[in-house]
Protein backbone atom coordinates (compact mmCIF):
# COMPACT_ATOMS: atom_id res chain seq x y z
CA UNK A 1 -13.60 -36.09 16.55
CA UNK A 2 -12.81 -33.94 13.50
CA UNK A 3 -9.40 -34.47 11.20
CA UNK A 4 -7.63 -32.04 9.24
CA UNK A 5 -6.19 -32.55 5.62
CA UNK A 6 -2.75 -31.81 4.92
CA UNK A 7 -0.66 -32.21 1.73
CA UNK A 8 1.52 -35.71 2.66
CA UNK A 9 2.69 -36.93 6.24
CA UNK A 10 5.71 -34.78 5.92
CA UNK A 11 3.56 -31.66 6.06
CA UNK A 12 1.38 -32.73 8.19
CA UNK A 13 1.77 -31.86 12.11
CA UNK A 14 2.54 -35.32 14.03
CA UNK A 15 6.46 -35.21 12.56
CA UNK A 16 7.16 -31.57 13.36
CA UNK A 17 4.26 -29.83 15.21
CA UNK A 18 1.83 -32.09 17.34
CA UNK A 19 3.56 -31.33 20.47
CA UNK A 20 2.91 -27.51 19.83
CA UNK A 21 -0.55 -28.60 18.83
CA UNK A 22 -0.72 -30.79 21.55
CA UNK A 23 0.43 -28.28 24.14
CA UNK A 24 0.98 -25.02 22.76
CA UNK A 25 3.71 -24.40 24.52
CA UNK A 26 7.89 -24.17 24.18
CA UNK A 27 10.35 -25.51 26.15
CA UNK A 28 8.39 -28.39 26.91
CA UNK A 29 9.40 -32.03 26.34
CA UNK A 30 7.48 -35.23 24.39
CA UNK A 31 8.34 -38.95 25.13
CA UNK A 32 8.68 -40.94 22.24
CA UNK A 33 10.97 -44.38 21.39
CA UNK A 34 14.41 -44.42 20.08
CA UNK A 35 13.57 -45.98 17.01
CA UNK A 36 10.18 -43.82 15.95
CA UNK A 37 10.11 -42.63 12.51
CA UNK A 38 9.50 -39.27 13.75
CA UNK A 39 12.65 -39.56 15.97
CA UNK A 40 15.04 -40.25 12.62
CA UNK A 41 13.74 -39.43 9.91
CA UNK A 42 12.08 -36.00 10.26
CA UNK A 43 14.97 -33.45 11.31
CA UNK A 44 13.89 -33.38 14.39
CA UNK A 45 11.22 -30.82 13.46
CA UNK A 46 9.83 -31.23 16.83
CA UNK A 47 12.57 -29.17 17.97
CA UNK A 48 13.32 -26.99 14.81
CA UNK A 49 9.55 -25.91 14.51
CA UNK A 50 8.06 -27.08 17.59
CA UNK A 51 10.37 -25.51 20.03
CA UNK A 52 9.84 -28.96 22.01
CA UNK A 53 12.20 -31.69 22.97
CA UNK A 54 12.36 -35.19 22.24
CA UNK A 55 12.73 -37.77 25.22
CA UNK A 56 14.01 -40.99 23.93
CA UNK A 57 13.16 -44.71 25.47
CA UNK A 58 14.20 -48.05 24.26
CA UNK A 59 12.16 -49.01 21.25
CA UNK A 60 11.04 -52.86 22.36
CA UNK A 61 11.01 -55.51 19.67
CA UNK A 62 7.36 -55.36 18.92
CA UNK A 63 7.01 -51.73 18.95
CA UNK A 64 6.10 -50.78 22.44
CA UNK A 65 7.64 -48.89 24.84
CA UNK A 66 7.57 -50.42 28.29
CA UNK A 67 5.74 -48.38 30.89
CA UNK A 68 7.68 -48.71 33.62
CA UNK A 69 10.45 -46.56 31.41
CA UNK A 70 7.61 -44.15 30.19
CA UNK A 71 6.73 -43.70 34.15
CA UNK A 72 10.81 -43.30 34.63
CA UNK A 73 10.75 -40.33 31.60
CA UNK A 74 8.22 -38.40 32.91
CA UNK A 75 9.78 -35.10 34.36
CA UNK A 76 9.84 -34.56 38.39
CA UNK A 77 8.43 -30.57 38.68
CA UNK A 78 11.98 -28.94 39.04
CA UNK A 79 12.88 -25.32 37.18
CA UNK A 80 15.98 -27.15 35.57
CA UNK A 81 13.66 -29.52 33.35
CA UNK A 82 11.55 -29.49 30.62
CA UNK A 83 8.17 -30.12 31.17
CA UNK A 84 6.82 -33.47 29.96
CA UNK A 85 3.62 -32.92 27.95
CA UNK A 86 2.78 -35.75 25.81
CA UNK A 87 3.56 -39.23 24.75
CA UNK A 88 4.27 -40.72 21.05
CA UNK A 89 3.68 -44.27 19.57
CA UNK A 90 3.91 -45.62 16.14
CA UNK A 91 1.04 -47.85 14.76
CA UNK A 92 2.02 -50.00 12.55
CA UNK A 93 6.22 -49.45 13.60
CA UNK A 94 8.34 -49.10 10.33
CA UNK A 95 11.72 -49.78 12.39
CA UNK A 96 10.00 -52.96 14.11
CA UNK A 97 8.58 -54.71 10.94
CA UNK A 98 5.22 -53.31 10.02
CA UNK A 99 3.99 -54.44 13.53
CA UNK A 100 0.78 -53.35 14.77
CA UNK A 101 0.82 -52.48 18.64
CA UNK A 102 -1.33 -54.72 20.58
CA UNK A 103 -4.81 -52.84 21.29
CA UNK A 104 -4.11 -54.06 25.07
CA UNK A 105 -0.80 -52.17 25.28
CA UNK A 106 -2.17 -48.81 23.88
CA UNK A 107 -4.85 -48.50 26.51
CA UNK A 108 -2.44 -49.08 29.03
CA UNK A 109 -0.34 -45.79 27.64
CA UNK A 110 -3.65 -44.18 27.27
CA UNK A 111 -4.44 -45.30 31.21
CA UNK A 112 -0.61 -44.23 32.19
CA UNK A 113 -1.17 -40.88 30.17
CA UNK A 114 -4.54 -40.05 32.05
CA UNK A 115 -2.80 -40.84 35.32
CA UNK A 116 -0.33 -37.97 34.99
CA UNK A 117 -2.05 -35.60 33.08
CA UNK A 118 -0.06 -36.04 29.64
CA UNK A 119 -1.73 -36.31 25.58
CA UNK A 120 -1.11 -38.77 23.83
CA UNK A 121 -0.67 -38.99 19.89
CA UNK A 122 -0.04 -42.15 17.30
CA UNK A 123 1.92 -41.65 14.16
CA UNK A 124 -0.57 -43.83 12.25
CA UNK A 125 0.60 -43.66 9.26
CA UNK A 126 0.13 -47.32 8.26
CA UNK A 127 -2.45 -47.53 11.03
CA UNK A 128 -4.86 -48.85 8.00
CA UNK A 129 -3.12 -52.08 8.22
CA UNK A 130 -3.01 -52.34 12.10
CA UNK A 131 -6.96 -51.92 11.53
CA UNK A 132 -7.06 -54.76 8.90
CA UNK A 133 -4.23 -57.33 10.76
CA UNK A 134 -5.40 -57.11 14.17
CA UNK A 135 -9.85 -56.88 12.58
CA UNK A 136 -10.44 -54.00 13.69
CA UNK A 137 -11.95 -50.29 13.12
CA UNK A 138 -10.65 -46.89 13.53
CA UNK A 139 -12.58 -46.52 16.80
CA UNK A 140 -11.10 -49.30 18.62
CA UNK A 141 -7.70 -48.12 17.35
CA UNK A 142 -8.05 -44.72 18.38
CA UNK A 143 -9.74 -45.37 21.77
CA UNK A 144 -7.86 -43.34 24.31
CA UNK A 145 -5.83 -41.18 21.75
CA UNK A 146 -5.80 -37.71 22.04
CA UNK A 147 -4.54 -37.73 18.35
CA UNK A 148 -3.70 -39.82 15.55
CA UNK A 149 -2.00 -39.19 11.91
CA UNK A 150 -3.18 -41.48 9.20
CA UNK A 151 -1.63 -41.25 5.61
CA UNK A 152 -3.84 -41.83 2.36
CA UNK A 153 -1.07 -42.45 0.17
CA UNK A 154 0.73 -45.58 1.95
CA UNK A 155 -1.28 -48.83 1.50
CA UNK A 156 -4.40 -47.20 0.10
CA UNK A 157 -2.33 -45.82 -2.80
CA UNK A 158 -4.40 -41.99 -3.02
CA UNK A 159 -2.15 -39.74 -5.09
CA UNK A 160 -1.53 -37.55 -2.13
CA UNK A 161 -2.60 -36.68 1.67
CA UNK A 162 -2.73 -37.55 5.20
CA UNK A 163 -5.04 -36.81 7.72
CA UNK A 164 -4.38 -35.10 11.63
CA UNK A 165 -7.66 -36.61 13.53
CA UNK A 166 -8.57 -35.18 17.24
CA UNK A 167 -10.61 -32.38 18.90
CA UNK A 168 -12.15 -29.74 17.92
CA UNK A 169 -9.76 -27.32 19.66
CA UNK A 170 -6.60 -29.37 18.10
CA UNK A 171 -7.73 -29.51 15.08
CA UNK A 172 -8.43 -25.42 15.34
CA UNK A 173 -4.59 -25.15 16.13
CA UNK A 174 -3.56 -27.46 13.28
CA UNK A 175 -5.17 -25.58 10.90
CA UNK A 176 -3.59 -22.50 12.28
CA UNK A 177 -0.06 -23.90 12.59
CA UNK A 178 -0.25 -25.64 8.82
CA UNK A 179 -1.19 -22.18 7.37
CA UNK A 180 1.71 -20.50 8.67
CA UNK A 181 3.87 -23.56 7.50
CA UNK A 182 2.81 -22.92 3.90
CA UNK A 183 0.37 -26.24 3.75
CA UNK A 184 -2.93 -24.45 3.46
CA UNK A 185 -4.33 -25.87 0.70
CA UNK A 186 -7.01 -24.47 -1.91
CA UNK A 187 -9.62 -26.66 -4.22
CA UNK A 188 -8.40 -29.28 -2.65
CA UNK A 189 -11.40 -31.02 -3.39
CA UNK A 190 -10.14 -33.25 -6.21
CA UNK A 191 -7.12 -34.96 -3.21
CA UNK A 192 -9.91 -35.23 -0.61
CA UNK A 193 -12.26 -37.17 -3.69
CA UNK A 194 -9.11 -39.53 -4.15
CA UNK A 195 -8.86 -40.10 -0.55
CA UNK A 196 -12.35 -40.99 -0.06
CA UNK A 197 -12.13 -43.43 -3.28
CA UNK A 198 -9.10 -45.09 -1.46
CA UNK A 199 -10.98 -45.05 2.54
CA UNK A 200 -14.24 -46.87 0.33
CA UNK A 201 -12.13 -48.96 -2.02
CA UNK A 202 -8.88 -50.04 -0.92
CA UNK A 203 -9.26 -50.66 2.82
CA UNK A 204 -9.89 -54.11 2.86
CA UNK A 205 -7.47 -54.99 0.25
CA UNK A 206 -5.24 -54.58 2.72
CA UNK A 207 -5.07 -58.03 3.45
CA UNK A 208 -4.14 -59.08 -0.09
CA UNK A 209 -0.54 -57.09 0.88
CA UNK A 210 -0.52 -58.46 3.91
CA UNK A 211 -0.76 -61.98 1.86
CA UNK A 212 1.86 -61.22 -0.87
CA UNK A 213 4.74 -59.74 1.92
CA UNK A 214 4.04 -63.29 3.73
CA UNK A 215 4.61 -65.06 0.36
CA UNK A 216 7.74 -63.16 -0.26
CA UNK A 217 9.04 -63.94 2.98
CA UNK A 218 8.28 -67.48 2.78
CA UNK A 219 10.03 -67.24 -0.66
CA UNK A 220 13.03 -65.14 0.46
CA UNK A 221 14.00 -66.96 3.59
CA UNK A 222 13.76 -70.30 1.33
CA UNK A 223 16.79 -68.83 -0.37
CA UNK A 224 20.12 -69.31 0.58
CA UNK A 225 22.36 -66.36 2.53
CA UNK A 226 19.18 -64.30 3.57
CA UNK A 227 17.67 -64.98 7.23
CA UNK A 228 13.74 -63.79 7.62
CA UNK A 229 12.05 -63.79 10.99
CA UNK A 230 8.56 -65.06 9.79
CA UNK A 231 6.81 -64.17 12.65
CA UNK A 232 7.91 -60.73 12.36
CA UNK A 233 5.70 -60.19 9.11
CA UNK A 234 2.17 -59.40 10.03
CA UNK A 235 1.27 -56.46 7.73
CA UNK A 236 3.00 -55.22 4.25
CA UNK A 237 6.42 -55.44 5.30
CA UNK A 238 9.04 -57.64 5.11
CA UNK A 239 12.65 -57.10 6.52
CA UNK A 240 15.59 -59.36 6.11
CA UNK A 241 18.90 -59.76 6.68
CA UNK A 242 21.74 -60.62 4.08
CA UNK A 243 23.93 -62.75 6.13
CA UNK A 244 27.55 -63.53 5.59
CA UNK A 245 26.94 -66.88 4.18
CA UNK A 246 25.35 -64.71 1.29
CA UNK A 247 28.41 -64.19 -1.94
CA UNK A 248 27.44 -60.14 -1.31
CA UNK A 249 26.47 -57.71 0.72
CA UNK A 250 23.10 -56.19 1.05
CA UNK A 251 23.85 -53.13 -0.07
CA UNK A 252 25.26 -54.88 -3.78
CA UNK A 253 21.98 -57.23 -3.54
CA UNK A 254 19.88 -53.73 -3.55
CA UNK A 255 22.06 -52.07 -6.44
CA UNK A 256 22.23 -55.48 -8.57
CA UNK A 257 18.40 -56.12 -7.91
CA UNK A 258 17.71 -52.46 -8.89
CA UNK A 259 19.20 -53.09 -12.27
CA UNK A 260 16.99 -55.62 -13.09
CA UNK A 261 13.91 -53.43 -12.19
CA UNK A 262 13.40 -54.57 -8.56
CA UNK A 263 13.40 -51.97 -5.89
CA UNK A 264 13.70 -52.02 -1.91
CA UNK A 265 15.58 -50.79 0.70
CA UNK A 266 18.77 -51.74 2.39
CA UNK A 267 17.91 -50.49 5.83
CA UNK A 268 20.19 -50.96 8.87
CA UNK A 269 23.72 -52.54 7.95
CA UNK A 270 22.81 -55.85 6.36
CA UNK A 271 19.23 -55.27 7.04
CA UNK A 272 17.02 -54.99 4.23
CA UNK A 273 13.36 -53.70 3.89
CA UNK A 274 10.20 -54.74 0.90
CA UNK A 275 7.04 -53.59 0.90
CA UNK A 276 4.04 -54.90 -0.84
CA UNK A 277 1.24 -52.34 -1.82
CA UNK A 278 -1.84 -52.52 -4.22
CA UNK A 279 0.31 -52.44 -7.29
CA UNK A 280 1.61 -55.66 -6.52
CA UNK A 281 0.42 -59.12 -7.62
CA UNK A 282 1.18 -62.47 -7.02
CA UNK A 283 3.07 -62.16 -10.63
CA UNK A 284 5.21 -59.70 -8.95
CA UNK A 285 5.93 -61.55 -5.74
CA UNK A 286 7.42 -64.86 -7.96
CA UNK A 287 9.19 -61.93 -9.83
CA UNK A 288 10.85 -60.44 -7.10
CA UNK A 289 11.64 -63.68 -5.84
CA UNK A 290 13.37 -65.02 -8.84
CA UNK A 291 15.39 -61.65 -9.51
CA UNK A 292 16.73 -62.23 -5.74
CA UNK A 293 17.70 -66.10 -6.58
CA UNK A 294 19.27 -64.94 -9.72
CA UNK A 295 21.30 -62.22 -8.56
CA UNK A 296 22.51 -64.68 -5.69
CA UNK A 297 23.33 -67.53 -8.23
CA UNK A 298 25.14 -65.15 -10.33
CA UNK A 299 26.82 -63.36 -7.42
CA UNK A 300 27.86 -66.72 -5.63
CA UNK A 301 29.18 -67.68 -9.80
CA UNK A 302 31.37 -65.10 -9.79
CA UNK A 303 32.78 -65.66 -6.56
CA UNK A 304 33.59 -68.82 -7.11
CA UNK A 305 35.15 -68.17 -10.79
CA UNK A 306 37.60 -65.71 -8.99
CA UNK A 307 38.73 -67.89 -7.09
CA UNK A 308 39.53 -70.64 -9.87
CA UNK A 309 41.04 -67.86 -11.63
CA UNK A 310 43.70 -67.64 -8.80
CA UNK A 311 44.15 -70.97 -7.46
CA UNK A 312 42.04 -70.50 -4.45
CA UNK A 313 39.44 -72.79 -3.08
């Protein structure tokens, strides 16, 4: 197994270019869930640089796509198709929560794969904490992948970087195919001495975020108008959802929590996204908590003073 470095997970082949890597070969088509990161949120580079094209399945609730779907995807041999090359997961799954796929489940893909002659890659990039929740090393993880991205600069908090990891001979196109994308690097030396700092020193730290995003789901779903599915939180994020019993919306608890220095994501409608990483203390969880109960109590103040301002009750 070698890996190849690359600037940042943007730049790095899984989001645009593993299927050419992977197959080397247009026209052809990768299977992937509806709600993978590389899916939304990377302009479908597959496609635009890859010349490949996405297959969509139903994203289950914990991450996983269901096999007997994947086995449905999978092209017949007909001239009016694509043809189906390889398979993508996500470990940990941003859209699902920070879950980590069940070790179980990926050997079945990687079983599945074998059985019809397909690759299969993992957008790892917050497959650190899938190694640290589920107790386990990058072996284990990786047994059965063809290829797997892993980012530095996530929850080991390196300035920069991500690594591609597979064979020799995809590794050999990688470099190739980064190069002509502009993301050959020189003296890169000084990134790769961060990333080894953060592979030696911030790996099993991991579990401290894992720690603080349960203590600031505990803490948000103690306050009232927010809804948190607790068992949902097994890594460093925590999603919630501002319900209509809340005096605003989510997207005026982001902006109002914002200007008093906290920072997260409204994600999906009244869906709403934290994540804890190794800046973070326990200082800054009861922080973040009280700036959320404050900008409730004030929120749910005004409401009700505009409403004794016109009569209403």
């Amino acid at each position: 197994t070698f890996d190849l470095v690359v600037p940042h997970s943007r730049a790095s082949p899984p989001p645009d270019l593993t299927i050419t890597i992977e197959q080397w070969e247009r026209g052809s088509e990768y299977i992937l869930g509806d709600k993978a990161h590389i899916f939304l949120y990377e302009q479908g580079g597959g496609s635009q640089l890859g010349g490949a094209h996405p297959r969509t399945v139903p994203t289950c609730a914990d991450g996983t796509l269901p096999l007997d779907l994947l086995a449905a995807a999978v092209r017949d041999d007909d001239q009016h198709y694509p043809i189906t090359k390889l398979i993508c997961l996500e470990n940990t799954h941003n859209k699902c929560g920070g879950l980590a796929l069940p070790r179980s489940y990926v050997r079945s893909v990687s079983d599945f794969k074998n059985s019809r002659g397909l690759a299969l890659h993992v957008d790892g990039a917050r497959v650190w904490n899938a190694m640290v929740a589920q107790k386990a090393d990058g072996s284990e993880l990786g047994e059965g992948v063809d290829s797997i991205a892993v980012c530095l600069s996530k929850g080991l908090g390196a300035p920069a970087g991500s690594l591609l990891v597979g064979s020799v001979e995809i590794i050999a196109r990688a470099r190739r195919l980064r190069k002509a994308l502009g993301g050959g690097m020189r003296q890169t030396g000084v990134l790769a001495a961060a990333g080894l700092y953060a592979l030696t020193h911030n790996l099993e730290r991991l579990s401290e975020d894992h720690e603080h995003a349960r203590a600031l789901g505990e803490g948000l779903a103690g306050l009232s108008g927010l809804h948190v599915n607790m068992d949902g939180i097994q890594t460093n994020l925590v999603f919630f959802n501002v319900t209509p019993a809340a005096p605003l919306d989510a997207a005026a608890l982001v902006g109002a929590c914002a200007e008093r220095g906290v920072r997260f994501l409204q994600f999906d409608g009244s869906l709403c996204r934290m994540a804890t990483h190794l800046h973070h203390r326990e200082a800054d969880v009861r922080r973040t908590l009280e700036v959320v109960r404050q900008v409730l109590e004030d929120a749910d103040a005004d409401d009700h003073n505009d409403h004794a301002g016109t009569g209403k009750t």
